[in-house]
PDB file of N, CA and C in Angstrom:
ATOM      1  N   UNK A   1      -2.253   1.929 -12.675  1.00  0.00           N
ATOM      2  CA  UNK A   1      -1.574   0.654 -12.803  1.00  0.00           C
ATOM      3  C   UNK A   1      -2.473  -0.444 -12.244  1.00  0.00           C
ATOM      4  N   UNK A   2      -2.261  -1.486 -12.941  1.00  0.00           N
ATOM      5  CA  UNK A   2      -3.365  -2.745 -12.509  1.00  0.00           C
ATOM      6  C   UNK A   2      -2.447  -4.021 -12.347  1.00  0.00           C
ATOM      7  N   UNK A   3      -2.713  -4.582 -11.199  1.00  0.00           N
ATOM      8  CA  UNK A   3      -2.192  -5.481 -10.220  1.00  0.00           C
ATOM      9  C   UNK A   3      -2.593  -7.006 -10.851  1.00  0.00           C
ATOM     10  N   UNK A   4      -1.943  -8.049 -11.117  1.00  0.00           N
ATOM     11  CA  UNK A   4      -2.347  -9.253 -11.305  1.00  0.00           C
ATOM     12  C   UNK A   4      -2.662  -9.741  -9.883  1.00  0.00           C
ATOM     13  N   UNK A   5      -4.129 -10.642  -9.578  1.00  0.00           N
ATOM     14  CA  UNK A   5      -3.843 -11.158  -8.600  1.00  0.00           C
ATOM     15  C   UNK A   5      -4.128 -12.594  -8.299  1.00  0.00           C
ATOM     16  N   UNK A   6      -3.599 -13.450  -7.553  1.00  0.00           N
ATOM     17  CA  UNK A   6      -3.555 -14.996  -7.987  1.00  0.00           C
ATOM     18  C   UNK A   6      -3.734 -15.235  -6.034  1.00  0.00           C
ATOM     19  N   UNK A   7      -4.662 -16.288  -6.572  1.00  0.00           N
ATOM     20  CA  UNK A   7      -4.864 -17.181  -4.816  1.00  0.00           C
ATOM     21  C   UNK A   7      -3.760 -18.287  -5.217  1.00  0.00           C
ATOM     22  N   UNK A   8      -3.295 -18.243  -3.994  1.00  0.00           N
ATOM     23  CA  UNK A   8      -2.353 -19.555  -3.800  1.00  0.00           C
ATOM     24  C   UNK A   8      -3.735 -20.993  -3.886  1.00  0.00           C
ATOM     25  N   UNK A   9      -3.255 -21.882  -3.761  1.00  0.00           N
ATOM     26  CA  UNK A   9      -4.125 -22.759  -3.574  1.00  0.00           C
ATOM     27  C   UNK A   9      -4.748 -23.543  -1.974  1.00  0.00           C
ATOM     28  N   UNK A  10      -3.919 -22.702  -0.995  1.00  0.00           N
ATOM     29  CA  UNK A  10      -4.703 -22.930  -0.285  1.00  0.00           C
ATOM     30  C   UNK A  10      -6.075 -21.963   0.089  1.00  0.00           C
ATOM     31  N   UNK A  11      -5.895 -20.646  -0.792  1.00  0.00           N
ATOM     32  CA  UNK A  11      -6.661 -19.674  -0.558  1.00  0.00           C
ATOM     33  C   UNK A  11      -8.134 -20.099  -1.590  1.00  0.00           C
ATOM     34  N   UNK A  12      -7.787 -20.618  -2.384  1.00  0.00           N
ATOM     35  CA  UNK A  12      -8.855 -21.131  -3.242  1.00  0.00           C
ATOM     36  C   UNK A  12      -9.334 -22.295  -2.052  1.00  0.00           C
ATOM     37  N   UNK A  13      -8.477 -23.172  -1.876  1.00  0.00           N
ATOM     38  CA  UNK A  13      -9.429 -24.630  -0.834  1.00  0.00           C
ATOM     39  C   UNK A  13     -10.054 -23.517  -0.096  1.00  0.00           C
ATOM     40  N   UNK A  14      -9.900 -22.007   1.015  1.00  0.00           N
ATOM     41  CA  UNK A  14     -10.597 -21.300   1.590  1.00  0.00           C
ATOM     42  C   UNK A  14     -11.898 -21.337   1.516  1.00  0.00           C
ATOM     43  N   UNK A  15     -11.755 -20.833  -0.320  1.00  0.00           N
ATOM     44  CA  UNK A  15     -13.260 -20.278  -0.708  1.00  0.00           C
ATOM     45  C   UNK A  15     -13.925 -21.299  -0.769  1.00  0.00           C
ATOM     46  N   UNK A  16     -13.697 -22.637  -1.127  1.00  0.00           N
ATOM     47  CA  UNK A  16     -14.381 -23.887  -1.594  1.00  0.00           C
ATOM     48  C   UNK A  16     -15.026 -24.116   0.097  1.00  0.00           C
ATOM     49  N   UNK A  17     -14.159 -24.267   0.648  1.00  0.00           N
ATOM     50  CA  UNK A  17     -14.458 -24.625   2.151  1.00  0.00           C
ATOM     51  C   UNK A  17     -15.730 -23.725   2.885  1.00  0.00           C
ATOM     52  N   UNK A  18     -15.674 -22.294   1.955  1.00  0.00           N
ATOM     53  CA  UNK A  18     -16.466 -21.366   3.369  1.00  0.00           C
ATOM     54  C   UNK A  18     -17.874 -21.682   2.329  1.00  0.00           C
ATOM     55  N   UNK A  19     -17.599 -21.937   0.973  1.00  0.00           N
ATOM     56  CA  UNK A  19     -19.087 -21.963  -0.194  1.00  0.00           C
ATOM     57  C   UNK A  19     -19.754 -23.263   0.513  1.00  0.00           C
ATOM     58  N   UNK A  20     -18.824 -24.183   0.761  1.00  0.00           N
ATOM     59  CA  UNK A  20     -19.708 -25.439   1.526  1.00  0.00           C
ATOM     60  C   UNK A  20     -20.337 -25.509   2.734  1.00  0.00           C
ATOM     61  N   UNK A  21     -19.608 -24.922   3.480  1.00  0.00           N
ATOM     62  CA  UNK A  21     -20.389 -24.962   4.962  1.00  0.00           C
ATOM     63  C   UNK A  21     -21.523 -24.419   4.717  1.00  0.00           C
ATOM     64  N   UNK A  22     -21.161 -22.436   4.057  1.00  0.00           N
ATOM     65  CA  UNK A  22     -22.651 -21.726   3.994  1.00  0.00           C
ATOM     66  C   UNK A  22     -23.575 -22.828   2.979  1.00  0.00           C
ATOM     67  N   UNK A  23     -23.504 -23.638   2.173  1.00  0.00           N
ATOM     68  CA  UNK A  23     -24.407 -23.833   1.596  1.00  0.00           C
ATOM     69  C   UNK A  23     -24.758 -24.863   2.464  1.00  0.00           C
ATOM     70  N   UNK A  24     -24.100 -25.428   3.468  1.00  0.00           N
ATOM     71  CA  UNK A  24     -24.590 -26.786   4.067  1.00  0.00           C
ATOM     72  C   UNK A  24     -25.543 -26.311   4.928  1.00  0.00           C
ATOM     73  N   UNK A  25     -24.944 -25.118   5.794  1.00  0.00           N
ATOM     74  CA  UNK A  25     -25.761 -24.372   6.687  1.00  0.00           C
ATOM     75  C   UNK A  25     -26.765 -23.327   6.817  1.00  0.00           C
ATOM     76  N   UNK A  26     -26.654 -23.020   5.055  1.00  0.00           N
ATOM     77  CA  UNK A  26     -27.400 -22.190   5.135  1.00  0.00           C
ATOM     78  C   UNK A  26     -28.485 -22.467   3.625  1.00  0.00           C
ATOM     79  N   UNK A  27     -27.382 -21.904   2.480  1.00  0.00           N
ATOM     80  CA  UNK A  27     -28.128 -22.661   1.374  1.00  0.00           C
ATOM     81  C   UNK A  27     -27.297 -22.267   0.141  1.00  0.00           C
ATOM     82  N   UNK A  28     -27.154 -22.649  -1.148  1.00  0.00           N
ATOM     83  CA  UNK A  28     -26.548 -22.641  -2.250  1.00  0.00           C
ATOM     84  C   UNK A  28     -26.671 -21.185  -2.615  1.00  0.00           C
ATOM     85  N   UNK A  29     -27.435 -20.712  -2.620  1.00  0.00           N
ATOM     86  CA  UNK A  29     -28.015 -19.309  -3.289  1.00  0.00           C
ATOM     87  C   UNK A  29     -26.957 -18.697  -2.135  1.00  0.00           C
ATOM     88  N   UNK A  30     -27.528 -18.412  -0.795  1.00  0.00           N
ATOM     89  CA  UNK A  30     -26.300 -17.740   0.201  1.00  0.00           C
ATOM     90  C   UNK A  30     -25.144 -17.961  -0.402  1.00  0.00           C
ATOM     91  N   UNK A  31     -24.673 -19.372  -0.411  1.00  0.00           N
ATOM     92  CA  UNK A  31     -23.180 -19.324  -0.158  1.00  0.00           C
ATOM     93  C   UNK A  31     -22.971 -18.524  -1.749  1.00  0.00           C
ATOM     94  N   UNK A  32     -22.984 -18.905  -2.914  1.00  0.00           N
ATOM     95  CA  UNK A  32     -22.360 -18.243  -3.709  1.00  0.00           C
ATOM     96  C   UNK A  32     -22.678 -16.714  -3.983  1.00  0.00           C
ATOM     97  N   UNK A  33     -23.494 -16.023  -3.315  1.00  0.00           N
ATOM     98  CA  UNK A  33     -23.877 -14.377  -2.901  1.00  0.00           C
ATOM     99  C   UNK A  33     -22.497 -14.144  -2.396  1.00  0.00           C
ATOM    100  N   UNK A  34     -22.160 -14.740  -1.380  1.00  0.00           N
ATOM    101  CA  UNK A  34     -21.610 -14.760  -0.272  1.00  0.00           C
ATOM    102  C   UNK A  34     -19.636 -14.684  -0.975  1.00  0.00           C
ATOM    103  N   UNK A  35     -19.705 -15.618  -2.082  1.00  0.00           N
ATOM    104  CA  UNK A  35     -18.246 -16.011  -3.312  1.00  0.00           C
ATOM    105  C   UNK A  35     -18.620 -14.354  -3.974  1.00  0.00           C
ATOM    106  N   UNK A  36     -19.493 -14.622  -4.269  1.00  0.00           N
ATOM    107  CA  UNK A  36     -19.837 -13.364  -5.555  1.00  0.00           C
ATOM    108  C   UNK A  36     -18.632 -11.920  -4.580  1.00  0.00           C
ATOM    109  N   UNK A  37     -19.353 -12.114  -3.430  1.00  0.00           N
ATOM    110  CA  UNK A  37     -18.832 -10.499  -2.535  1.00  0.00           C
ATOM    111  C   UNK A  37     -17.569 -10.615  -2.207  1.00  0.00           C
ATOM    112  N   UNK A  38     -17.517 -11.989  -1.726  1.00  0.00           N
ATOM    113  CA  UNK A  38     -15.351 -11.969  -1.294  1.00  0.00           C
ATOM    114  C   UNK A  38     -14.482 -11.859  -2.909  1.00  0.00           C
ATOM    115  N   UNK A  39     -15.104 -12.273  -3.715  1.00  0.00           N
ATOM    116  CA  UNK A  39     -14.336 -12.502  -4.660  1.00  0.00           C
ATOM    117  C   UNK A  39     -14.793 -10.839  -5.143  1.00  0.00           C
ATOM    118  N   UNK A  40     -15.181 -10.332  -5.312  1.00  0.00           N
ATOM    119  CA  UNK A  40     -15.152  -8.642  -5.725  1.00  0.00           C
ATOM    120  C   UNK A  40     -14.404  -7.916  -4.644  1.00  0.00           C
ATOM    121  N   UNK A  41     -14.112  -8.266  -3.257  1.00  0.00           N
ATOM    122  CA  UNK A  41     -13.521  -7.967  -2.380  1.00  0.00           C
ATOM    123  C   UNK A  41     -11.973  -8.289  -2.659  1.00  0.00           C
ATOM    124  N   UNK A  42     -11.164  -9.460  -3.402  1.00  0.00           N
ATOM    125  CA  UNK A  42     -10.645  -9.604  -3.632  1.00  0.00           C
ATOM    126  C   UNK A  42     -10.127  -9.067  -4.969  1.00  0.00           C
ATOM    127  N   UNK A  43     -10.765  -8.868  -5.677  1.00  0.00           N
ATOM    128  CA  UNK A  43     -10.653  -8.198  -7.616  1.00  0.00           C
ATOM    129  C   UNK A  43     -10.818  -6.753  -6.708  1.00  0.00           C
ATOM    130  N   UNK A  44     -10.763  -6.339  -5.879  1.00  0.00           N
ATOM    131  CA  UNK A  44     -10.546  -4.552  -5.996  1.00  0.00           C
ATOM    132  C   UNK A  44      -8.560  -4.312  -5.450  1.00  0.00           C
ATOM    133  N   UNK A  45      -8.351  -5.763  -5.113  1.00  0.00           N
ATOM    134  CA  UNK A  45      -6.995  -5.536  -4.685  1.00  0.00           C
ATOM    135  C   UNK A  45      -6.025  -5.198  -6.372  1.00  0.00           C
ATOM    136  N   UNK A  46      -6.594  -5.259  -7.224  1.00  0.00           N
ATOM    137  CA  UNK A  46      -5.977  -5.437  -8.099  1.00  0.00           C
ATOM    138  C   UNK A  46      -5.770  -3.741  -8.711  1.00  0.00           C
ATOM    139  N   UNK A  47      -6.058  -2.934  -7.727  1.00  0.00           N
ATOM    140  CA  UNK A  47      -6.484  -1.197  -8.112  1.00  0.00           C
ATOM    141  C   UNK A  47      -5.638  -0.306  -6.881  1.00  0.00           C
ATOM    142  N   UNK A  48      -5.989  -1.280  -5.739  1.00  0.00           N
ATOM    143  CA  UNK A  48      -5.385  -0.780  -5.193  1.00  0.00           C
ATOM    144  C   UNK A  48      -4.678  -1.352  -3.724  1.00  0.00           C
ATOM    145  N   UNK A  49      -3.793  -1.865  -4.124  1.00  0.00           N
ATOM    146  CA  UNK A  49      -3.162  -3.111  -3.024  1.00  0.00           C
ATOM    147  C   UNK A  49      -2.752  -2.800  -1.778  1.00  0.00           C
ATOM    148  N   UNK A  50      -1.903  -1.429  -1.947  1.00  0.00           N
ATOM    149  CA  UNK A  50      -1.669  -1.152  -0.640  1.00  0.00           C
ATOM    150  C   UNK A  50      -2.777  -0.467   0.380  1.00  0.00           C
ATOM    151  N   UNK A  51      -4.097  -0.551  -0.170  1.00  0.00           N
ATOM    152  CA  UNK A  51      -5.293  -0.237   1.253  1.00  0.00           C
ATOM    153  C   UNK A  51      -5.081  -1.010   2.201  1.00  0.00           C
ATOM    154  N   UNK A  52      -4.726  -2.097   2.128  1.00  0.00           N
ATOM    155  CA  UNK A  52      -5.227  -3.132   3.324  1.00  0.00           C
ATOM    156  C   UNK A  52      -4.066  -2.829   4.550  1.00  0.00           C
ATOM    157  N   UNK A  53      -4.783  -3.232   5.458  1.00  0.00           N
ATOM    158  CA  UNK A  53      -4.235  -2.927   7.104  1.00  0.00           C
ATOM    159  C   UNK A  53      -3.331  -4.126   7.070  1.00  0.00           C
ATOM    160  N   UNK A  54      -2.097  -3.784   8.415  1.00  0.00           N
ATOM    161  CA  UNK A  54      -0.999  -5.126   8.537  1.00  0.00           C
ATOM    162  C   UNK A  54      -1.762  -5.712   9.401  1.00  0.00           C
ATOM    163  N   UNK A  55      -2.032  -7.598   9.200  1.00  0.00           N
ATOM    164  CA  UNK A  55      -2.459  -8.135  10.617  1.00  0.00           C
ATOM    165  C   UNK A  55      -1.884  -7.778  11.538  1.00  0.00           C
ATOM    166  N   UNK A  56      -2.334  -7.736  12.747  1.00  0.00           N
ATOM    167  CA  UNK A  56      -1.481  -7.751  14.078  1.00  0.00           C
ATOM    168  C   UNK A  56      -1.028  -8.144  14.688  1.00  0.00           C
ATOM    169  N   UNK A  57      -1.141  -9.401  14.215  1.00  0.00           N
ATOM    170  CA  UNK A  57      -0.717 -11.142  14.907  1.00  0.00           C
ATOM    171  C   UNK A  57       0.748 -11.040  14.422  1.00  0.00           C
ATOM    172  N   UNK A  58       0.548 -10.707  12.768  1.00  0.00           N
ATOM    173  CA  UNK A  58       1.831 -10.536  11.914  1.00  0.00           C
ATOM    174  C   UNK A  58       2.827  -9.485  12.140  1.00  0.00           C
ATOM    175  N   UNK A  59       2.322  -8.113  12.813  1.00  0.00           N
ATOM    176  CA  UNK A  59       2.972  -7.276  13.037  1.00  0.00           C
ATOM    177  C   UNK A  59       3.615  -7.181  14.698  1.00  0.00           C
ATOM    178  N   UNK A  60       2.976  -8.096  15.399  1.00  0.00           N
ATOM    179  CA  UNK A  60       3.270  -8.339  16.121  1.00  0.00           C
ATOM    180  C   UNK A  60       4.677  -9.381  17.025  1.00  0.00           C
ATOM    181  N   UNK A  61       4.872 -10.065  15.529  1.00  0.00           N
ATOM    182  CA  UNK A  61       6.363 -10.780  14.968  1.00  0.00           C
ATOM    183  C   UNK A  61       6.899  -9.989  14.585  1.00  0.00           C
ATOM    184  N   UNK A  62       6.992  -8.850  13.900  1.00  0.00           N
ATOM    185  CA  UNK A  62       7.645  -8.056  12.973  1.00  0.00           C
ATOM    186  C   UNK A  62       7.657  -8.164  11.765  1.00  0.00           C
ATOM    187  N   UNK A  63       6.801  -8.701  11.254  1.00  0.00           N
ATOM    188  CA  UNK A  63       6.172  -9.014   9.710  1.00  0.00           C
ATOM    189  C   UNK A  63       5.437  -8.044   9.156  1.00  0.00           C
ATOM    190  N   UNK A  64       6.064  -7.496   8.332  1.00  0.00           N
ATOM    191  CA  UNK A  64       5.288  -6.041   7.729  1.00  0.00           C
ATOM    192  C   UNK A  64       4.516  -6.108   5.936  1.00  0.00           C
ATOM    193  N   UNK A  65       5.401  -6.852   5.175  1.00  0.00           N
ATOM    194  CA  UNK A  65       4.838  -7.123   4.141  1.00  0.00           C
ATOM    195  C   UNK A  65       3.690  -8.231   3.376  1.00  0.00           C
ATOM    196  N   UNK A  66       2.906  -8.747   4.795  1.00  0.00           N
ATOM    197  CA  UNK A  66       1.576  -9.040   4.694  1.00  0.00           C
ATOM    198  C   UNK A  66       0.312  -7.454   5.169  1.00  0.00           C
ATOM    199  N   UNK A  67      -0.625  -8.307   4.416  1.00  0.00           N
ATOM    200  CA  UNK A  67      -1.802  -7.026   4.730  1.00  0.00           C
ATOM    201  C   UNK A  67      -3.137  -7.695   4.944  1.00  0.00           C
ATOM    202  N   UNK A  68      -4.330  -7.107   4.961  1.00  0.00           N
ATOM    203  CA  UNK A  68      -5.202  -7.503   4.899  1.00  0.00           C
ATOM    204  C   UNK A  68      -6.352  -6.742   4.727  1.00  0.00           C
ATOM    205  N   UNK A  69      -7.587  -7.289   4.014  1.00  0.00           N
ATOM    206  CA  UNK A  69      -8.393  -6.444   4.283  1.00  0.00           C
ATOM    207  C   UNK A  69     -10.496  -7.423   4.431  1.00  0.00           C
ATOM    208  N   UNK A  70     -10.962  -6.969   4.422  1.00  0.00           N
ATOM    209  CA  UNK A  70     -11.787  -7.852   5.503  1.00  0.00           C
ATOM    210  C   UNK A  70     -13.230  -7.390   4.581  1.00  0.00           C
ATOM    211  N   UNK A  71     -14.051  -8.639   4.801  1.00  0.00           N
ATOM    212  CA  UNK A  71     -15.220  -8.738   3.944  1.00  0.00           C
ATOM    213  C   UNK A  71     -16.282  -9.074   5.093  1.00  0.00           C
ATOM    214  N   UNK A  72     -17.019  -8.608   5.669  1.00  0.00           N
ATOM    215  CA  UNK A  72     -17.827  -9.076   7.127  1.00  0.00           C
ATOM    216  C   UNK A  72     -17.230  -9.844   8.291  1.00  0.00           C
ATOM    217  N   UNK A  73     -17.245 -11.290   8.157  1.00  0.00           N
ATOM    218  CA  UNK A  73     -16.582 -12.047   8.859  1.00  0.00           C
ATOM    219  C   UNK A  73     -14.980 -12.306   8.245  1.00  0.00           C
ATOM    220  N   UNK A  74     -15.025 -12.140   6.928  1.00  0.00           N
ATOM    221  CA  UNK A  74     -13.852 -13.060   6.450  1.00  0.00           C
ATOM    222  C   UNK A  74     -12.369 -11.810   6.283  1.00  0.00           C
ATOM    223  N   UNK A  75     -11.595 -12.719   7.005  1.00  0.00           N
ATOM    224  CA  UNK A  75      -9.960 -11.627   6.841  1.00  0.00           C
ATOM    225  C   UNK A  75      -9.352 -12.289   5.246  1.00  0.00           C
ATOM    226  N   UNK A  76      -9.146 -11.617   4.008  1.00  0.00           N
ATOM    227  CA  UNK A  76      -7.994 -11.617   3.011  1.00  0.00           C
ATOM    228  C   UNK A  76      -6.963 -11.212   3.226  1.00  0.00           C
ATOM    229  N   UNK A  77      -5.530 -12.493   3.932  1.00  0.00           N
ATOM    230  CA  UNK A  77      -4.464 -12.082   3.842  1.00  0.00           C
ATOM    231  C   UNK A  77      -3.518 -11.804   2.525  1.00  0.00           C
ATOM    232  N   UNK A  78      -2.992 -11.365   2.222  1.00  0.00           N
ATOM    233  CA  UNK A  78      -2.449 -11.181   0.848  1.00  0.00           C
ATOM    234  C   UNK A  78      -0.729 -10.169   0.918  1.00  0.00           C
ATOM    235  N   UNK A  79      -0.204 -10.738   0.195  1.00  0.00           N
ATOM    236  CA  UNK A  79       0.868 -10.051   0.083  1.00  0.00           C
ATOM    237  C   UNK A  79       1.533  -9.192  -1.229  1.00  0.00           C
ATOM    238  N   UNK A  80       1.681  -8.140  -1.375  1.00  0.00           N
ATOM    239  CA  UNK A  80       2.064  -7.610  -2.881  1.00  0.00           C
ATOM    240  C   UNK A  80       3.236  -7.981  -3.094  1.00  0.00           C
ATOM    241  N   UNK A  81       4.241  -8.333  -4.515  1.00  0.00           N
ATOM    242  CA  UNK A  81       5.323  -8.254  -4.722  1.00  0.00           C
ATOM    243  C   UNK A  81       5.260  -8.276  -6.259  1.00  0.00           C
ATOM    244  N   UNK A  82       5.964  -6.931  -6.000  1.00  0.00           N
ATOM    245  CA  UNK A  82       6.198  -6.651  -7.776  1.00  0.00           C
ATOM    246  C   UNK A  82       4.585  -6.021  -8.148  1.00  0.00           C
ATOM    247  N   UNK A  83       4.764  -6.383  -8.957  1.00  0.00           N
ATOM    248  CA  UNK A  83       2.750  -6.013  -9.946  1.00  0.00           C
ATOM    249  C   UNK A  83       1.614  -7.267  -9.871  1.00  0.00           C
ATOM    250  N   UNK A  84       2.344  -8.181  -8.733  1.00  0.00           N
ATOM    251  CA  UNK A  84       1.544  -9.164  -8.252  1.00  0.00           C
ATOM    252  C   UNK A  84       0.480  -9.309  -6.883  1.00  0.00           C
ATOM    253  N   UNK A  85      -0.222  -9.545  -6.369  1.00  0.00           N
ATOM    254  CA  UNK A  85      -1.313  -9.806  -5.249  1.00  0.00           C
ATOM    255  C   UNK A  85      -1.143 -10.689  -5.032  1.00  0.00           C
ATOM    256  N   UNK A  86      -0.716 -11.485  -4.095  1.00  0.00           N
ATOM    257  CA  UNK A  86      -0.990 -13.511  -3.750  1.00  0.00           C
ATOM    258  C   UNK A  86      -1.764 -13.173  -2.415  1.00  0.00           C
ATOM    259  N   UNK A  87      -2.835 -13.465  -2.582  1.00  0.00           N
ATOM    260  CA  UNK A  87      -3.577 -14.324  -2.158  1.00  0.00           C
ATOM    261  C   UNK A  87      -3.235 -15.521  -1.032  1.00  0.00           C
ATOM    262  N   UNK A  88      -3.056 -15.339   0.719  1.00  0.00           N
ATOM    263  CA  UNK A  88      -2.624 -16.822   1.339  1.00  0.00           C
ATOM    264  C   UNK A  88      -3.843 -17.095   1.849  1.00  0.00           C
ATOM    265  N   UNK A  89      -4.423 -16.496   2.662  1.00  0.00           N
ATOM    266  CA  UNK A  89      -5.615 -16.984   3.425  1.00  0.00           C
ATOM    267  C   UNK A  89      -6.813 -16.147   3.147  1.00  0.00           C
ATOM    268  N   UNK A  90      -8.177 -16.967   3.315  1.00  0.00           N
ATOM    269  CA  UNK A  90      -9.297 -16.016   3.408  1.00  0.00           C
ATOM    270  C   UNK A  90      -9.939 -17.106   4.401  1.00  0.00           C
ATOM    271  N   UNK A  91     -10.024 -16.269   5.527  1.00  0.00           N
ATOM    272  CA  UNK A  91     -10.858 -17.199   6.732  1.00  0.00           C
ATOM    273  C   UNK A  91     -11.907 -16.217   7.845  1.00  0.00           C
ATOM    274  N   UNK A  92     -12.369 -17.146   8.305  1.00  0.00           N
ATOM    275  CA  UNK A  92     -13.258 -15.934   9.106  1.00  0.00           C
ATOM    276  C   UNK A  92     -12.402 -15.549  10.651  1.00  0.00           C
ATOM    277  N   UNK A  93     -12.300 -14.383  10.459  1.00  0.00           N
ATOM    278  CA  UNK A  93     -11.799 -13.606  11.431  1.00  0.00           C
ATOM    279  C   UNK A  93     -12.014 -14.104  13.033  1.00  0.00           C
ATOM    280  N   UNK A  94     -12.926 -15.020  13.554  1.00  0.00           N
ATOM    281  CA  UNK A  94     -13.129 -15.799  14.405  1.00  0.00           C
ATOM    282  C   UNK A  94     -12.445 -16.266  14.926  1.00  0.00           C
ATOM    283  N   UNK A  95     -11.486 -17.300  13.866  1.00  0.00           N
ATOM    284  CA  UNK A  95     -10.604 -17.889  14.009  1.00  0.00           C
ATOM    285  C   UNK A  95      -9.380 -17.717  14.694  1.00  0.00           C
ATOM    286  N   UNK A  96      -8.321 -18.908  15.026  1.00  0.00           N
ATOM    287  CA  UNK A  96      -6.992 -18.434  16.224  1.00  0.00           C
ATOM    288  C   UNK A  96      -6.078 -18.056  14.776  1.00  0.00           C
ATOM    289  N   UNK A  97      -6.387 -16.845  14.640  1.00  0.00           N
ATOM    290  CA  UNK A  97      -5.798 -16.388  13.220  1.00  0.00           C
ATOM    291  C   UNK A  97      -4.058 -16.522  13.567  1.00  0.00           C
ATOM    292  N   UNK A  98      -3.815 -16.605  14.673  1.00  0.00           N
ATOM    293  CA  UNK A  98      -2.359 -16.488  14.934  1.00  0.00           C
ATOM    294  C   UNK A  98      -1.721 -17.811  14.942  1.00  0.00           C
ATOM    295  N   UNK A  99      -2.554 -18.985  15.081  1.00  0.00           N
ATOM    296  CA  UNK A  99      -2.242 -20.357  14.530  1.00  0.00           C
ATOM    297  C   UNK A  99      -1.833 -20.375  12.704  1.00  0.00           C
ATOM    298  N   UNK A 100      -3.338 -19.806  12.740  1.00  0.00           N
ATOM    299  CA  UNK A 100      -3.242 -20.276  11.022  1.00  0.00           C
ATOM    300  C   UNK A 100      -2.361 -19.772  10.466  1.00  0.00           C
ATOM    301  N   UNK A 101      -1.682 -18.310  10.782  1.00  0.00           N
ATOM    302  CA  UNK A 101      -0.912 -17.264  10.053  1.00  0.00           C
ATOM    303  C   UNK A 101       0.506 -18.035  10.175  1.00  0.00           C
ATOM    304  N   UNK A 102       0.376 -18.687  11.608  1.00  0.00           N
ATOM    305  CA  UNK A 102       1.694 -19.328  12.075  1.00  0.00           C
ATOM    306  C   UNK A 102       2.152 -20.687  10.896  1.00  0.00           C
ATOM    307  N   UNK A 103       0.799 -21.235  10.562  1.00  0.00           N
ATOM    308  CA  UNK A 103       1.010 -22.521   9.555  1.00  0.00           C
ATOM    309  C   UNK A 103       1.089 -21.905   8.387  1.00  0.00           C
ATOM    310  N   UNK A 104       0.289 -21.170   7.704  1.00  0.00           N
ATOM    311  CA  UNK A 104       0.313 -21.157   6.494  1.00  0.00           C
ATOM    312  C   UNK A 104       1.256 -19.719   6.156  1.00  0.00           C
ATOM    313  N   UNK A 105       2.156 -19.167   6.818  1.00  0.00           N
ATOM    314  CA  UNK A 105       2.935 -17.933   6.371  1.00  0.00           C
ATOM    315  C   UNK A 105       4.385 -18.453   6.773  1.00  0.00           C
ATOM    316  N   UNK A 106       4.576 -18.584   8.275  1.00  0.00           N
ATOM    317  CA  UNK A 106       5.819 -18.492   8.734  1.00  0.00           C
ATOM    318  C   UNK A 106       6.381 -20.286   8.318  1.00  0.00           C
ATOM    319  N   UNK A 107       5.558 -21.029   8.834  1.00  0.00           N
ATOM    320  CA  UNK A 107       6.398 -22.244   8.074  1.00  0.00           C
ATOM    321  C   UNK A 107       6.423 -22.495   6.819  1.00  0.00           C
ATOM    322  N   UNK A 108       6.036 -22.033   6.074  1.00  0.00           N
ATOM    323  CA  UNK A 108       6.275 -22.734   4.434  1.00  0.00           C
ATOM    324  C   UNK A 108       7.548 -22.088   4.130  1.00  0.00           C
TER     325      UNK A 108
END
């Protein structure tokens, strides 16, 4: 069975956001190497969705039907429902992931 999977749109501003810095900081060629791998990291959710681990930030609320699964630095939060993948966050794991999870999951 094969999974549709769709970035919300803040998960797309993500990718736009992390392609700019690396290219600011590093260089054009990096950053889109860099799209090429999250985004194949992301197209394998579509095979097999339930691999990914529960955050802990999230499970730590009692939130079980987020997951994640992780590309070097960067965490893909994502949630399955139905024969769907959404896509909320892709950020680098660095981050006060328990802020962001707090803005972009529990308040909307």
């Amino acid at each position: 069975m094969r999974y549709e999977v769709l970035l919300t749109p803040d998960a797309e501003h993500d990718l736009e956001a992390i392609r700019d810095f690396i290219a600011e900081s590093d260089s054009s060629v990096a950053a889109e190497r860099v799209l090429d791998r999250l985004t194949a990291t992301v197209e394998t959710l579509a095979t097999l969705p339930e691999r990914g681990s529960h955050p802990r930030e999230l499970l730590a609320l009692g939130f079980r039907e987020y997951r994640q699964v992780i590309f070097r630095l960067w965490r893909v939060i994502y949630r399955v429902i139905g024969q769907r993948v959404f896509i909320y966050v892709i950020a680098d794991g660095r981050r006060d992931m328990q802020s962001l999870l707090a803005q972009r999951l529990l308040d909307a």
